[in-house]
N, C-alpha and C. Protein backbone atom coordinates (compact mmCIF):
# COMPACT_ATOMS: atom_id res chain seq x y z
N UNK A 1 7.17 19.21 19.71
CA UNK A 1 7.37 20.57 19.26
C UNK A 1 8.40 21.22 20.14
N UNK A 2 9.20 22.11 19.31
CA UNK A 2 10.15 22.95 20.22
C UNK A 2 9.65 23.77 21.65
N UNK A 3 10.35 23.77 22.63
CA UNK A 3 9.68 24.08 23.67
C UNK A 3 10.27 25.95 23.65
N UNK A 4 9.62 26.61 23.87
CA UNK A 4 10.28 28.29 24.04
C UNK A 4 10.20 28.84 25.68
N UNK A 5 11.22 28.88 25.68
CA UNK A 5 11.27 29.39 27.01
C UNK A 5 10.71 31.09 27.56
N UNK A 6 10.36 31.28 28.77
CA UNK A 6 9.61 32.79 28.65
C UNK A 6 10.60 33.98 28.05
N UNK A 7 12.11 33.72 28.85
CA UNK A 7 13.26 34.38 27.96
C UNK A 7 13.35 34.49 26.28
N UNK A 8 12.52 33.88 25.61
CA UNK A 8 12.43 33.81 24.23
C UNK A 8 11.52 34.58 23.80
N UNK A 9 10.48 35.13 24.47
CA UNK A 9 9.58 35.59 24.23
C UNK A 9 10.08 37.32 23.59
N UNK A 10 9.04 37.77 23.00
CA UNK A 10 9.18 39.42 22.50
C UNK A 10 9.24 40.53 23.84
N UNK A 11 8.02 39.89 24.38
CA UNK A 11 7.43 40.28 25.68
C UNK A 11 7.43 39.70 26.45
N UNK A 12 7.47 39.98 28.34
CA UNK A 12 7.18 38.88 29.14
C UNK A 12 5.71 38.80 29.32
N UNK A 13 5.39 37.33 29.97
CA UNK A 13 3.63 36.88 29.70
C UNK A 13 3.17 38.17 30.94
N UNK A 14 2.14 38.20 30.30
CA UNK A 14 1.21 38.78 31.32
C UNK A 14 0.61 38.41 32.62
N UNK A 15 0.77 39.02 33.63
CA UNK A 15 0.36 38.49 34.87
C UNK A 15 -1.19 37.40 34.61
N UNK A 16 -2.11 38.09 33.66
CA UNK A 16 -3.10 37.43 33.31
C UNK A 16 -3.03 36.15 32.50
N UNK A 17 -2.09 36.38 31.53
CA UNK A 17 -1.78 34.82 31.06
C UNK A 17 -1.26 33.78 32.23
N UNK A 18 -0.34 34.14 33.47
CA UNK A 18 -0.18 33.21 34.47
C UNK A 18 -1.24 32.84 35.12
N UNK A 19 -2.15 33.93 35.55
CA UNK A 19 -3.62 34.00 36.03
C UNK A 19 -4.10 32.65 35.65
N UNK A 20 -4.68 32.80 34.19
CA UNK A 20 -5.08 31.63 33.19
C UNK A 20 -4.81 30.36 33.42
N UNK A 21 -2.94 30.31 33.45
CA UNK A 21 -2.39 29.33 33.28
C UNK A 21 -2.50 28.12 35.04
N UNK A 22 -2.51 28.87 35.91
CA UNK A 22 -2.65 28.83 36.99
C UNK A 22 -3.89 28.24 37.21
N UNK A 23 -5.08 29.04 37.05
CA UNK A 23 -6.97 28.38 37.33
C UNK A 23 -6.74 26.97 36.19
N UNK A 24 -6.36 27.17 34.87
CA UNK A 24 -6.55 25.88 33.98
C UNK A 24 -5.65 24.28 34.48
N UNK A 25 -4.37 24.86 34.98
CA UNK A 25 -3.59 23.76 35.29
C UNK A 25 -4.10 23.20 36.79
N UNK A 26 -4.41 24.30 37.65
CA UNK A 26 -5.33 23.88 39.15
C UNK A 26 -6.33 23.08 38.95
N UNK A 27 -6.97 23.43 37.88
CA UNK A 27 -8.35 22.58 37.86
C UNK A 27 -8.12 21.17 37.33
N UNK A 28 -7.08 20.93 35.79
CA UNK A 28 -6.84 20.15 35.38
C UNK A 28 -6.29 18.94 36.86
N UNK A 29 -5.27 19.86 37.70
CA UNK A 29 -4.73 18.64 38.84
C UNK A 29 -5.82 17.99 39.79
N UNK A 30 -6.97 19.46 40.12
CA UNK A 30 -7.76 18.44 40.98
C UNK A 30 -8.46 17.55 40.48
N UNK A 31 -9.21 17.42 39.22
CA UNK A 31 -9.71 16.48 38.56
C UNK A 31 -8.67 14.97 38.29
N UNK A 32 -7.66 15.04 38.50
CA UNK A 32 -6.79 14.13 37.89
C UNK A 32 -6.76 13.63 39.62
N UNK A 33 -6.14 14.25 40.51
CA UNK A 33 -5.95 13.75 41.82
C UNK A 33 -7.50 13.51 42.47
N UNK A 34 -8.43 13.48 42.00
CA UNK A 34 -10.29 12.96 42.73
C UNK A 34 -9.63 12.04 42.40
N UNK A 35 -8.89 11.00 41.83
CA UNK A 35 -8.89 9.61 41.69
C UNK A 35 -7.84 8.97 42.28
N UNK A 36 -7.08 9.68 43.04
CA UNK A 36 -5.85 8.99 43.79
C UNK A 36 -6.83 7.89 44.79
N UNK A 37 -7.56 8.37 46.06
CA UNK A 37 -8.44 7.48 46.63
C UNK A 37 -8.41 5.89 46.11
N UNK A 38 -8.83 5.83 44.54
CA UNK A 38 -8.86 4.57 44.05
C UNK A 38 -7.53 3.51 43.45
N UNK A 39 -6.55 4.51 43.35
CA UNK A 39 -5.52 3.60 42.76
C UNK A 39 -5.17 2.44 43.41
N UNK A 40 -4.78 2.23 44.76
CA UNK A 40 -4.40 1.02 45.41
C UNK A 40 -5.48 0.05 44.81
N UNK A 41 -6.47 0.22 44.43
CA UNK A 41 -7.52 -1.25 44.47
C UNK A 41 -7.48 -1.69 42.61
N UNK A 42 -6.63 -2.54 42.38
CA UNK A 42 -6.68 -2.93 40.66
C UNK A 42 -8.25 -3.37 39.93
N UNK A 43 -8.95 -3.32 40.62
CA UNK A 43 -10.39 -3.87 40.36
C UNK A 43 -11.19 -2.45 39.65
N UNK A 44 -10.68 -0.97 40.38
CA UNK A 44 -11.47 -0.11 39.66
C UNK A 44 -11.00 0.43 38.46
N UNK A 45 -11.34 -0.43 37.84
CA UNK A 45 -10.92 -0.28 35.97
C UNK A 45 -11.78 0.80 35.62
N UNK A 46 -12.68 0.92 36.14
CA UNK A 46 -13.59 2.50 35.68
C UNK A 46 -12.72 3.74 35.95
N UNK A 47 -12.80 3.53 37.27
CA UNK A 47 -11.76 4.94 37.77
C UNK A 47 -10.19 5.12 37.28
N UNK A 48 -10.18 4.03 37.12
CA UNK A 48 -8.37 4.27 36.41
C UNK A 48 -8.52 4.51 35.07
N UNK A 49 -9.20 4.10 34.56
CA UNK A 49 -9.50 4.63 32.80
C UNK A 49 -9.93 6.37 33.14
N UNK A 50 -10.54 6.83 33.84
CA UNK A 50 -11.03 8.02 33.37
C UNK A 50 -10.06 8.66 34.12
N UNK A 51 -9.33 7.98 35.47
CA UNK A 51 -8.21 9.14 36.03
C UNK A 51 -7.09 9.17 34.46
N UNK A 52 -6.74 8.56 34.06
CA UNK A 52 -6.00 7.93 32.61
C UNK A 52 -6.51 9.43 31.54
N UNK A 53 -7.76 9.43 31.51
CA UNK A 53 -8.13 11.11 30.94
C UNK A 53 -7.90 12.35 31.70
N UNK A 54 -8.25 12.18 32.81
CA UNK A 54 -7.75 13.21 33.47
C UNK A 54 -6.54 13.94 33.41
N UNK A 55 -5.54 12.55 33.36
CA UNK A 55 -3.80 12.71 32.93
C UNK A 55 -3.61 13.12 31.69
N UNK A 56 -4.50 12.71 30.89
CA UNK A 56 -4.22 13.43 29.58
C UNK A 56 -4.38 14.77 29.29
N UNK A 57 -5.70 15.57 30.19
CA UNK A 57 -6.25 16.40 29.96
C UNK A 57 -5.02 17.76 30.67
N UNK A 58 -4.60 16.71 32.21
CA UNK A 58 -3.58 17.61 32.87
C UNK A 58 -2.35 18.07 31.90
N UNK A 59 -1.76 16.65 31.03
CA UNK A 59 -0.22 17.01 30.11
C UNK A 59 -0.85 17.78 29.08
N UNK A 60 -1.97 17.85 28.73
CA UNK A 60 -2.03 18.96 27.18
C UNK A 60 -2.13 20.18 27.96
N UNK A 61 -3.02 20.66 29.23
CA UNK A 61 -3.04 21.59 29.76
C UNK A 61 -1.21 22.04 29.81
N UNK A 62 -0.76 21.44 30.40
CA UNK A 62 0.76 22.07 30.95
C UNK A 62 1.43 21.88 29.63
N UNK A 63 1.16 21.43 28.68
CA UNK A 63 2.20 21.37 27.67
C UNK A 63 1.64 22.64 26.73
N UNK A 64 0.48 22.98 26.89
CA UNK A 64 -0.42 24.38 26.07
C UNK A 64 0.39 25.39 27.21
N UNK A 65 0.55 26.01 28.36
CA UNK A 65 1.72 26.92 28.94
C UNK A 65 2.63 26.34 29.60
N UNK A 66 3.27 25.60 29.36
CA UNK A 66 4.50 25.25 29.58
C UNK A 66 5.38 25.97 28.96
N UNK A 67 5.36 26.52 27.96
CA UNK A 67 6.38 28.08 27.50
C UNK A 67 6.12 29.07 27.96
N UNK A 68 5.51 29.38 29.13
CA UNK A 68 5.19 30.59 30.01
C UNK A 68 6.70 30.32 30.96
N UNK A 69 7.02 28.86 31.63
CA UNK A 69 7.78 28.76 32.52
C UNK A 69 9.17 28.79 31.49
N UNK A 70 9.81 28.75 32.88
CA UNK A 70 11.86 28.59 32.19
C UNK A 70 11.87 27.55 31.18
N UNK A 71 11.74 25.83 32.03
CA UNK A 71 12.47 24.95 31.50
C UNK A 71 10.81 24.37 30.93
N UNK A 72 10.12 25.19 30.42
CA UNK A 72 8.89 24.58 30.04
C UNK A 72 7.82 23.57 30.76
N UNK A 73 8.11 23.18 31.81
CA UNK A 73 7.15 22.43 32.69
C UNK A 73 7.68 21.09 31.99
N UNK A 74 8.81 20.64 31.48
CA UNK A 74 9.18 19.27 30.63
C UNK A 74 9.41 18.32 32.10
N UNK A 75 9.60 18.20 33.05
CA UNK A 75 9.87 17.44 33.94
C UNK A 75 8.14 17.38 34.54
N UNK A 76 7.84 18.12 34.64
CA UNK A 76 6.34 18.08 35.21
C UNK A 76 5.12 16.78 34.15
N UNK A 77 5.57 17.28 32.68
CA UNK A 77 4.86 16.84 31.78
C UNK A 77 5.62 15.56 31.47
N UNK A 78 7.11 15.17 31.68
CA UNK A 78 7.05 13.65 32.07
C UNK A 78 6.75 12.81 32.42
N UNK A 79 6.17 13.61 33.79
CA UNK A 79 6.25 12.50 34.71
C UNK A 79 4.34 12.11 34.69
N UNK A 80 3.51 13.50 34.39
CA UNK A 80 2.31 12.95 33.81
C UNK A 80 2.22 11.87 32.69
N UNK A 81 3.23 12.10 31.60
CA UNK A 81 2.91 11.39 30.71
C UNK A 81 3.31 9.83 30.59
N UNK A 82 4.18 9.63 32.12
CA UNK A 82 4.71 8.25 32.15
C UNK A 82 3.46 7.71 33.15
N UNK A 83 2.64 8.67 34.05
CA UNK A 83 1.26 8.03 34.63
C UNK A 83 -0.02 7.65 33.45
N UNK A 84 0.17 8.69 32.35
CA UNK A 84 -0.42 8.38 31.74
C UNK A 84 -0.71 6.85 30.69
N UNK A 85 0.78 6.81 29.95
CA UNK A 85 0.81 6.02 29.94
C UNK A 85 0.80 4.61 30.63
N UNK A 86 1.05 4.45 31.51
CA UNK A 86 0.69 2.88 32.17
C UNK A 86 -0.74 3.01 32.08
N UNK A 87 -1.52 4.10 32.70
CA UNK A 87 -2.64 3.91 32.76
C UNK A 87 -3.33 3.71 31.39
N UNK A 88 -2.80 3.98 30.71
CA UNK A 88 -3.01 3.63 29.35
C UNK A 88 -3.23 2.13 28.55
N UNK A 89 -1.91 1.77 29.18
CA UNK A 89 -1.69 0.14 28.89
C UNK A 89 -2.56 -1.01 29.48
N UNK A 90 -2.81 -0.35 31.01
CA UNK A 90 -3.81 -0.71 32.10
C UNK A 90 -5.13 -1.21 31.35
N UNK A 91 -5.54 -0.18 31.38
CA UNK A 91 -6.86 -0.15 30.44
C UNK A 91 -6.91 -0.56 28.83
N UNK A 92 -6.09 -0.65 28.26
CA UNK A 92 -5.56 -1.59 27.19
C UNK A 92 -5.81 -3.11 27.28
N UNK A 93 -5.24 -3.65 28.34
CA UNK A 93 -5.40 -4.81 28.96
C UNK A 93 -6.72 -5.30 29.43
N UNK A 94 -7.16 -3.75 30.26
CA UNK A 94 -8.49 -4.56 30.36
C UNK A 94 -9.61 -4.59 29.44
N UNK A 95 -9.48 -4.02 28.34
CA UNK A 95 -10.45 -4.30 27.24
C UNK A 95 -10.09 -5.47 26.73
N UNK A 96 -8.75 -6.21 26.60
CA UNK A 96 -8.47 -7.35 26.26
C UNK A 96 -8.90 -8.05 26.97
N UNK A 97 -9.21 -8.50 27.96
CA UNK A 97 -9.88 -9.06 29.13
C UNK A 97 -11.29 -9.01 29.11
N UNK A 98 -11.93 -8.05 28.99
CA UNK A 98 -13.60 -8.27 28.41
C UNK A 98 -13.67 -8.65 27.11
N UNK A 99 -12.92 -8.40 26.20
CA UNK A 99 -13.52 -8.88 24.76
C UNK A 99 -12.53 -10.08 24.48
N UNK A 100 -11.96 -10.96 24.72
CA UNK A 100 -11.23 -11.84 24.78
C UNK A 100 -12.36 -13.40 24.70
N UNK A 101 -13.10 -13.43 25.98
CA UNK A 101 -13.98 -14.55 25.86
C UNK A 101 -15.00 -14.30 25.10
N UNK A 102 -15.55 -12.86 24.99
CA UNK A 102 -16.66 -12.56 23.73
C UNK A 102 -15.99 -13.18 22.54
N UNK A 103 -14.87 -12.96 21.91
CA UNK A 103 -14.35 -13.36 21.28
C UNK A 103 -14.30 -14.76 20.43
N UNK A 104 -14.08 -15.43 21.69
CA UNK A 104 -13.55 -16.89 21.72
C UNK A 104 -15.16 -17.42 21.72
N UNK A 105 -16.21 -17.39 22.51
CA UNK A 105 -17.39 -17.36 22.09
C UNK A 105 -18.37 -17.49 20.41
N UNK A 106 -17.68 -16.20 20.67
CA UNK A 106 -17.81 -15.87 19.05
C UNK A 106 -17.56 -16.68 18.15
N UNK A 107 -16.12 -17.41 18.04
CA UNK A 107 -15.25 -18.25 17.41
C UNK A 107 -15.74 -19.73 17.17
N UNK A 108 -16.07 -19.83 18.42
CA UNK A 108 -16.63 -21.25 18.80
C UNK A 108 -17.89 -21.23 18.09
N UNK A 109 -18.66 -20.41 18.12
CA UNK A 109 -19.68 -20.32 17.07
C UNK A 109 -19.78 -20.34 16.12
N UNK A 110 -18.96 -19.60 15.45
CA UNK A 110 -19.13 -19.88 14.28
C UNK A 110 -18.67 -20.83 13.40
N UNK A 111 -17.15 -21.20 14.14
CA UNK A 111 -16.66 -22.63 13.84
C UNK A 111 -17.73 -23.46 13.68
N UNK A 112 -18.35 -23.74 14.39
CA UNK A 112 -19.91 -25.12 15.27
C UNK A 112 -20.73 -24.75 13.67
N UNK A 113 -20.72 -23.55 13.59
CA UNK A 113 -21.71 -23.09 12.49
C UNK A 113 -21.50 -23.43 11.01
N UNK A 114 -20.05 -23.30 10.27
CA UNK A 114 -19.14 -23.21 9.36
C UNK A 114 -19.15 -24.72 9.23
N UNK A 115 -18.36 -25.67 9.97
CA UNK A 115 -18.00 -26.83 9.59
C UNK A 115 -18.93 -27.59 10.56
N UNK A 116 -19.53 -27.58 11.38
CA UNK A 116 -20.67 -28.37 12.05
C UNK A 116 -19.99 -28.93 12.84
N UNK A 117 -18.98 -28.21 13.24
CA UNK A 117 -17.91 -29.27 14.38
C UNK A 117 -17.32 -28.64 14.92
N UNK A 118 -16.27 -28.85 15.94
CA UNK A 118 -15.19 -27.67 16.91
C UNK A 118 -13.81 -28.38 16.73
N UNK A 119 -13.60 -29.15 15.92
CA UNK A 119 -12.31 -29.65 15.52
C UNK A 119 -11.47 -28.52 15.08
N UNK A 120 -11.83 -28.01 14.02
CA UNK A 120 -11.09 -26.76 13.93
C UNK A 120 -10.69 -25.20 14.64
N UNK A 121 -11.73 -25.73 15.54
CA UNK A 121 -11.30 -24.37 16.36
C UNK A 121 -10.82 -25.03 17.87
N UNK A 122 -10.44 -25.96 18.16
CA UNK A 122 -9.83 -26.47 19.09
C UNK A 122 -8.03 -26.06 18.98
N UNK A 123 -7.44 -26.05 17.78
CA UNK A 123 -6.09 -25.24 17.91
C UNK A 123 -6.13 -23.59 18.04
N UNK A 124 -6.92 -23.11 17.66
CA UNK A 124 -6.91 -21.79 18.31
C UNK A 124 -6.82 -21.51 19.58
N UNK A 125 -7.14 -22.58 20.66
CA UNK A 125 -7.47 -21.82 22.08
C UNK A 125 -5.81 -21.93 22.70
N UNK A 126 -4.91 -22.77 22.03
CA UNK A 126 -3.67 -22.52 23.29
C UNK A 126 -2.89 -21.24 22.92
N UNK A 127 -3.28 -20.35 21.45
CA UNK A 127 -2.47 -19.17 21.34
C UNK A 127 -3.44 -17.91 21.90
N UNK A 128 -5.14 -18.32 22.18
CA UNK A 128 -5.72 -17.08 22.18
C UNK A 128 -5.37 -16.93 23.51
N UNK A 129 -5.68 -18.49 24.08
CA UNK A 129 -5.50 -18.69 25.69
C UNK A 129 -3.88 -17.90 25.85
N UNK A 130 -3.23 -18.23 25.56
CA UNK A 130 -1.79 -17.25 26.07
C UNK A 130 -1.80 -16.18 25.92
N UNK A 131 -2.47 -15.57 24.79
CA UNK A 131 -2.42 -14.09 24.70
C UNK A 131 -3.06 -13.27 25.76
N UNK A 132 -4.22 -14.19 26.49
CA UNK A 132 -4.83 -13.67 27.31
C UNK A 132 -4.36 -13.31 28.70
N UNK A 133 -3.69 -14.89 28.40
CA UNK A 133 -2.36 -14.94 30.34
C UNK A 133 -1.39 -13.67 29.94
N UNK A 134 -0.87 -13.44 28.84
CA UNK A 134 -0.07 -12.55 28.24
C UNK A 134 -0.63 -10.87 28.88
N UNK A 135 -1.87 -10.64 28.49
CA UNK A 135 -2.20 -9.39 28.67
C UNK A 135 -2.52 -9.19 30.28
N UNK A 136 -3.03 -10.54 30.88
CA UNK A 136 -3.21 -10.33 32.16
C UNK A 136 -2.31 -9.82 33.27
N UNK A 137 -1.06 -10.49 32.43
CA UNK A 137 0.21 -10.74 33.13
C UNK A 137 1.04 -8.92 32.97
N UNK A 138 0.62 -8.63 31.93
CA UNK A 138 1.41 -7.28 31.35
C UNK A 138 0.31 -6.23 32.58
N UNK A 139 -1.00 -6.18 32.59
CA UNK A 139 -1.71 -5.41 33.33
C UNK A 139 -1.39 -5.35 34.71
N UNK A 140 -1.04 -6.98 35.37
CA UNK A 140 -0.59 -6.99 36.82
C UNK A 140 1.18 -6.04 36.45
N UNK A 141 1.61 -6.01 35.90
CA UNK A 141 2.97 -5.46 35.73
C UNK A 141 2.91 -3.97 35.72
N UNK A 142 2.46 -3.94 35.24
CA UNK A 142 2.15 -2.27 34.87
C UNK A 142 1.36 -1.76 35.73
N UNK A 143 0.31 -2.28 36.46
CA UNK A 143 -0.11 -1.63 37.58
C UNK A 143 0.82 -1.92 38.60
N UNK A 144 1.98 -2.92 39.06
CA UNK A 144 2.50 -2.59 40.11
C UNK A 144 3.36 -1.47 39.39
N UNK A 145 3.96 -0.98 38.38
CA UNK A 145 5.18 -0.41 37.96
C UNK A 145 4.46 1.43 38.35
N UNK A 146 3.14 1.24 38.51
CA UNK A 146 2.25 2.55 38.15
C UNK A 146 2.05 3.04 39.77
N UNK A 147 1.80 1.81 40.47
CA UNK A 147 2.10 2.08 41.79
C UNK A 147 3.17 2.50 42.52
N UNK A 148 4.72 1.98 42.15
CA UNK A 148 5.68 2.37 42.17
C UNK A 148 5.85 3.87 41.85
N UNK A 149 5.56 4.30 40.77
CA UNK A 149 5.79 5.46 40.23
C UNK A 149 5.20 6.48 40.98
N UNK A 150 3.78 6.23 41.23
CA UNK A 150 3.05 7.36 41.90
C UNK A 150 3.47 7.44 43.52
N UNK A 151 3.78 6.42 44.35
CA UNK A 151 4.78 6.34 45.42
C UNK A 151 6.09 7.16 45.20
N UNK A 152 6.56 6.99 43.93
CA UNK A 152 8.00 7.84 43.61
C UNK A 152 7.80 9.01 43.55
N UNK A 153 6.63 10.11 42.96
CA UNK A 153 6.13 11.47 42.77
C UNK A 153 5.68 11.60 44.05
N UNK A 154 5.40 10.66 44.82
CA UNK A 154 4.98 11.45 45.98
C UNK A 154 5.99 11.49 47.27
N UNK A 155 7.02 11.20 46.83
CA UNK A 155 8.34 11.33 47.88
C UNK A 155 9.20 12.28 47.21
N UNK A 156 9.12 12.77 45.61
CA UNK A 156 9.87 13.59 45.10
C UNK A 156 9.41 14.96 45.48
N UNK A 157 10.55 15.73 45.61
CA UNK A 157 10.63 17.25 46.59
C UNK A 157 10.24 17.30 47.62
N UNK A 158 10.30 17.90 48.51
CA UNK A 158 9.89 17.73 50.07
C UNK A 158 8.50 17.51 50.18
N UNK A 159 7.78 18.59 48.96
CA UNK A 159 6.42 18.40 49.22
C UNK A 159 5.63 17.43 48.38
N UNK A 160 6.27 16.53 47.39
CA UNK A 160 5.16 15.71 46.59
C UNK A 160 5.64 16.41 45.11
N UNK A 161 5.70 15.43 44.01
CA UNK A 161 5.49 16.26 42.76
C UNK A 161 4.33 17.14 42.75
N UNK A 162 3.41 16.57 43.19
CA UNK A 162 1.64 17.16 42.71
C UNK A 162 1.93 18.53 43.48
N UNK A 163 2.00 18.65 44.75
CA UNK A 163 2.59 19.53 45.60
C UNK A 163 3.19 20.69 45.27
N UNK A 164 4.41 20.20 44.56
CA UNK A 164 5.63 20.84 43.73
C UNK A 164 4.68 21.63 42.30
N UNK A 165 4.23 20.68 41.92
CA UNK A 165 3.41 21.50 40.67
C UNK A 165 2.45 22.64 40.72
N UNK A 166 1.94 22.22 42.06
CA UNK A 166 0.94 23.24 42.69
C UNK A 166 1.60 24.62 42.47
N UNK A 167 2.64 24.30 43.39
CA UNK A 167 3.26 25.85 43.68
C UNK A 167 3.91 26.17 42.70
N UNK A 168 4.59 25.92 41.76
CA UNK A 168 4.81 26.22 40.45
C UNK A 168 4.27 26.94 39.79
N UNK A 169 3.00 26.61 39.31
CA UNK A 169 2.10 26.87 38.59
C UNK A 169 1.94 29.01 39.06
N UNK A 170 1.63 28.87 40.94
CA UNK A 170 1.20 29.67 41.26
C UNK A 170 2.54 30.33 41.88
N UNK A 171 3.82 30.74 41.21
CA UNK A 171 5.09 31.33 41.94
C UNK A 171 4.96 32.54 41.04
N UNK A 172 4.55 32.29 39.70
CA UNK A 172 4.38 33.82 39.07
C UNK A 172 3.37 34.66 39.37
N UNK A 173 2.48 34.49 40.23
CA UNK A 173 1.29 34.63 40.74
C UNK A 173 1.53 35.68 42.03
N UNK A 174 2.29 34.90 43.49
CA UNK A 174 2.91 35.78 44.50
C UNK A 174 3.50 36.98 44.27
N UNK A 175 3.17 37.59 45.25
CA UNK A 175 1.99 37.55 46.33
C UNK A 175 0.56 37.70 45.91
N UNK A 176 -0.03 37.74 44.72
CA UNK A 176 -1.28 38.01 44.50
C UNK A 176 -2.00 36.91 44.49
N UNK A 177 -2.92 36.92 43.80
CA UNK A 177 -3.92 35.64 43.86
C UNK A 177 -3.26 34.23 43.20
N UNK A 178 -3.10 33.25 44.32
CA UNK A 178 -3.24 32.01 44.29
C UNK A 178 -4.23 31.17 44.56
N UNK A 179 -4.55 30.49 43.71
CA UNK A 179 -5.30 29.29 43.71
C UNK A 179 -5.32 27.93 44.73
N UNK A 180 -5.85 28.15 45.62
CA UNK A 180 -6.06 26.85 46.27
C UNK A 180 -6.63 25.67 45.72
N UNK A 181 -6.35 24.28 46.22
CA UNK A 181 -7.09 23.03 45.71
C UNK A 181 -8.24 23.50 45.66
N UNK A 182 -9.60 22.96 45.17
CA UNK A 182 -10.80 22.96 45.02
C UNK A 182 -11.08 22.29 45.76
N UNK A 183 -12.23 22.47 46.38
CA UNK A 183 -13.04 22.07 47.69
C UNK A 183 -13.90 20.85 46.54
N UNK A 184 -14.05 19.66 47.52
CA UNK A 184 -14.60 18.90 46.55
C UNK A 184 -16.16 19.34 46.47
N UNK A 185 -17.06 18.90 45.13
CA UNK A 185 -18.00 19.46 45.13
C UNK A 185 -18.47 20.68 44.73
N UNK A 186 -17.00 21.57 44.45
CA UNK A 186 -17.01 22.85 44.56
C UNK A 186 -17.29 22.85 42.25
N UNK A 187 -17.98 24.10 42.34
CA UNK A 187 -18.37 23.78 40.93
C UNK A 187 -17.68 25.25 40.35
N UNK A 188 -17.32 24.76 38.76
CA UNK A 188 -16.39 25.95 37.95
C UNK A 188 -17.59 27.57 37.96
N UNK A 189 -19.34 27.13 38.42
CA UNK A 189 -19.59 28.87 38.50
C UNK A 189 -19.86 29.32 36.88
């Protein structure tokens, strides 16, 4: 969708719409960053799938006021949506990876069942088998490419993208009320 810049507007936003925009996008980042802790370790497929929502939840947040700012928050909401995606693919992969031998299981069964034999399902395993090295191989890729990336946001601007977004969010705000990170534990009240 076309992006509108605040200059486009009838009116300028209301200190309270930044207010808004500010507590919704704060909250959206700390929920998304509780899961930095886990990224180095490729094993927590739990936590990377739901940080993976988190990212989603952060780009619709900033893309719902991102026409409050100048250039729309479009560099901000890139660079979520390129974390998002891997993490996307990530977890793509690893559902291919659990349901893969269910699968093949499956297959083998019913083959055994169907013709009373595994002759016929003996050519299936060198294409399912590759597809599998295939997806394994794409998941190790994409998590190093995801690691890369989030190493790259966190050397971009002096202070960190996440950093950078922080204060963004809260520049229409100064000097009045800004939003600090959330204390972990700390509940919405």
């Amino acid at each position: 969708f076309p992006t509108r810049r605040s200059s486009d507007l009838a009116a300028p936003a209301s200190h309270r719409l930044y207010h808004r925009a500010a507590f919704f996008v704060q909250r959206c980042l700390d929920d998304f960053l509780a899961y930095e802790p886990f990224i180095r370790d490729p094993a927590r497929i739990t936590e990377l799938h739901a940080m993976r929502i988190s990212a989603k939840h952060l780009r619709y947040t900033l893309e719902t006021f991102g026409p409050l700012y100048s250039d729309g928050l479009q560099e901000e909401i890139r660079l979520v949506r390129r974390v998002q995606e891997n993490l996307g693919t990530i977890h793509d992969c690893d559902v291919w990876a659990a349901y893969l031998p269910l699968f093949l299981e499956e297959e083998r069964n019913l083959h055994h069942n169907f013709y009373g034999h595994l002759r016929a399902y003996g050519p299936l395993l060198p294409g399912l088998n590759r597809f599998a090295q295939d997806r394994a191989q794409l998941r190790v890729e994409t998590y190093q490419e995801f690691l890369r990336q989030w190493e790259k946001s966190a050397r971009r601007k002096p202070e960190g993208a996440w950093e950078a977004l922080r204060q963004r969010i809260n520049q229409p705000l100064l000097p009045q009320q800004v939003y600090p990170p959330r204390a972990e534990g700390a509940s919405d009240g």
